[in-house]
C-alpha atoms as a PDB file:
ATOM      1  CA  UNK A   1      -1.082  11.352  15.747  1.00  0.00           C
ATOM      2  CA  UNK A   2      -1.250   8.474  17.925  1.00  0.00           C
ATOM      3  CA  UNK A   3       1.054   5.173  17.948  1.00  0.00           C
ATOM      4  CA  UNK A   4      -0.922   2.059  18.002  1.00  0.00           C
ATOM      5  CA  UNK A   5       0.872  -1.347  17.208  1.00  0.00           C
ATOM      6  CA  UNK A   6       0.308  -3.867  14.674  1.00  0.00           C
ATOM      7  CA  UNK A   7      -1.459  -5.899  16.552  1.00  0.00           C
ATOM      8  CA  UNK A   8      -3.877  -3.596  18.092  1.00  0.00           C
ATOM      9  CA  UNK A   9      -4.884  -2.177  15.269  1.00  0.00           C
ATOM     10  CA  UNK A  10      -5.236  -5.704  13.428  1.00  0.00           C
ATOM     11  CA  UNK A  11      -7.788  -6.534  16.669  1.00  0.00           C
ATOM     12  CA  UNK A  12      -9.705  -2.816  15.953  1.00  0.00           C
ATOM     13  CA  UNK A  13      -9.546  -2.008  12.769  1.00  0.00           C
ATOM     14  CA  UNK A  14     -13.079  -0.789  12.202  1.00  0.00           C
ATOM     15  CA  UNK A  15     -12.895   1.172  15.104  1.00  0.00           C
ATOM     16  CA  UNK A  16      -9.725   3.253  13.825  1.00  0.00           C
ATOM     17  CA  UNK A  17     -10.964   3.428  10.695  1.00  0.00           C
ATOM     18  CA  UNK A  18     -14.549   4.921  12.275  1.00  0.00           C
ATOM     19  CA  UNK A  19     -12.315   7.142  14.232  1.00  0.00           C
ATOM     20  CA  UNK A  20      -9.937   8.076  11.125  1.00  0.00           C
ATOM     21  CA  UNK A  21     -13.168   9.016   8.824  1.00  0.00           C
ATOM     22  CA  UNK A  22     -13.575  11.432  11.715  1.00  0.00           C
ATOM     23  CA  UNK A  23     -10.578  12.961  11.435  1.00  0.00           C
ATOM     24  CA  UNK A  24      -8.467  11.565  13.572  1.00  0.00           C
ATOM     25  CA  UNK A  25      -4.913   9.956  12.537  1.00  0.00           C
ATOM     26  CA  UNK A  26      -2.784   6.405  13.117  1.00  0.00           C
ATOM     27  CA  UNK A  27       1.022   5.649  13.230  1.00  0.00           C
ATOM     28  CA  UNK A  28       1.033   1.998  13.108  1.00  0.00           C
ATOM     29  CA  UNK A  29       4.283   0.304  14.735  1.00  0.00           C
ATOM     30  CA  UNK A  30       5.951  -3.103  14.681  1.00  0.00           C
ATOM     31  CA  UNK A  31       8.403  -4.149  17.234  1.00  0.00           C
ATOM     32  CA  UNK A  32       8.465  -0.295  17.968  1.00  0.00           C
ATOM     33  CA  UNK A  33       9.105   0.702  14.850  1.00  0.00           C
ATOM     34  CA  UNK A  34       7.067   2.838  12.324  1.00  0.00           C
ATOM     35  CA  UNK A  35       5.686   0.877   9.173  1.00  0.00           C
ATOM     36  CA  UNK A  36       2.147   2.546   8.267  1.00  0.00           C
ATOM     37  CA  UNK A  37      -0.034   5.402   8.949  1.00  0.00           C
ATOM     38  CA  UNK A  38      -3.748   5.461   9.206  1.00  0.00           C
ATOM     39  CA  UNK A  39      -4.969   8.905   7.627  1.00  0.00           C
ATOM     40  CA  UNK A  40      -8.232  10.136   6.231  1.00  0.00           C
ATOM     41  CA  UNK A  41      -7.988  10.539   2.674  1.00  0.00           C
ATOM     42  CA  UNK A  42      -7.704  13.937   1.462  1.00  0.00           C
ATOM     43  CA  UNK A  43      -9.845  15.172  -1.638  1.00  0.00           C
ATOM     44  CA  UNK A  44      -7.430  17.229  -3.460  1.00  0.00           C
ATOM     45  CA  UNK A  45      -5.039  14.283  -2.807  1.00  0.00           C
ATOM     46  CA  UNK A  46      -2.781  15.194  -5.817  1.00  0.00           C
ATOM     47  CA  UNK A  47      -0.306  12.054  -5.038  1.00  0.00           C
ATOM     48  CA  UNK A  48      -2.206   9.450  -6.530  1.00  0.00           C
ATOM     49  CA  UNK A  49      -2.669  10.843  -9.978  1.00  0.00           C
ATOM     50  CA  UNK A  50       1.006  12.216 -10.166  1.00  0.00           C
ATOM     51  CA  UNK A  51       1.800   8.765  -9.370  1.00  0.00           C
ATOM     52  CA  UNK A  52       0.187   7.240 -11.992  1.00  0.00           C
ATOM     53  CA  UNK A  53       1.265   9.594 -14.533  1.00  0.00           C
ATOM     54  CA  UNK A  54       4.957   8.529 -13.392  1.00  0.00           C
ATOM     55  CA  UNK A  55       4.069   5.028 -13.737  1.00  0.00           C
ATOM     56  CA  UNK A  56       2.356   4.894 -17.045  1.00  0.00           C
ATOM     57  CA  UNK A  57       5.686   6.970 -18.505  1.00  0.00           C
ATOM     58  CA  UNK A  58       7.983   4.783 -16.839  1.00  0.00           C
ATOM     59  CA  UNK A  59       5.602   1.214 -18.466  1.00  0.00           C
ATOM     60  CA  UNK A  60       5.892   3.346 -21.465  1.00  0.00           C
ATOM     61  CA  UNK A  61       9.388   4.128 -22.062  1.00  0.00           C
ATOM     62  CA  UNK A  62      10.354   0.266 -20.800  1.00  0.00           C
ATOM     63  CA  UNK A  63      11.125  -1.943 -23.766  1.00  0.00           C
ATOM     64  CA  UNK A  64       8.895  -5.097 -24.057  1.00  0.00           C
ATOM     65  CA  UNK A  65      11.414  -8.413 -23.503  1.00  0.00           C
ATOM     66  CA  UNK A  66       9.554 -11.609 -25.388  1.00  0.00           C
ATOM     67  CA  UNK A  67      10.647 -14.185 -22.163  1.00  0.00           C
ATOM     68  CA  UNK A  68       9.201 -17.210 -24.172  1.00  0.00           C
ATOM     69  CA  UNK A  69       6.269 -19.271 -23.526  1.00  0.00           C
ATOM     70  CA  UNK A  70       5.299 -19.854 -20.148  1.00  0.00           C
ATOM     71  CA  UNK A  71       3.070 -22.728 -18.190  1.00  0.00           C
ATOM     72  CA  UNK A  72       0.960 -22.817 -15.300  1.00  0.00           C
ATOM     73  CA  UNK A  73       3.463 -25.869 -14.557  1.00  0.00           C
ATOM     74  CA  UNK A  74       6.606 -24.046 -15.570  1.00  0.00           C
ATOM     75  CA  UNK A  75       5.497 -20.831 -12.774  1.00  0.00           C
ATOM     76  CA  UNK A  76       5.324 -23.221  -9.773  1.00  0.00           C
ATOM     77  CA  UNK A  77       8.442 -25.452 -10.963  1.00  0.00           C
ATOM     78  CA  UNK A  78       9.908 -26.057  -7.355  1.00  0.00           C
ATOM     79  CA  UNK A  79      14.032 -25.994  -7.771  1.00  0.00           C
END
């Protein structure tokens, strides 16, 4: 896997993602430190789905709070 910054792969981001579809594989730094990978996606990819299983049982099992009416206005209210 190769390291490529932030900024490099902001300036060639069709090219690695040409060069991902490929095959080939990203770690995407900032300041030197690791904050994203570029991967091909795999087909039997079983994360997504467990994912949203999780998800949809957690939204489930949350109680619904009633938090009033709200406003366009009342959302950008600057304190």
């Amino acid at each position: 896997m190769r390291a490529v910054s932030a900024a490099e792969a902001n300036r060639q981001f069709s090219h690695l993602l040409r060069r991902v579809r490929s095959g080939h594989r990203f770690l995407v730094t900032s300041h030197g430190h690791p904050v994203a990978k570029l991967v091909p996606v795999d087909d039997g990819d079983t994360v997504a789905p467990l994912a949203r299983s999780a998800l949809v049982g957690r939204l489930e099992s949350t109680p619904v709070v009633d938090v009033g009416t709200w406003t366009r206005d009342g959302l950008y209210e600057r304190s």
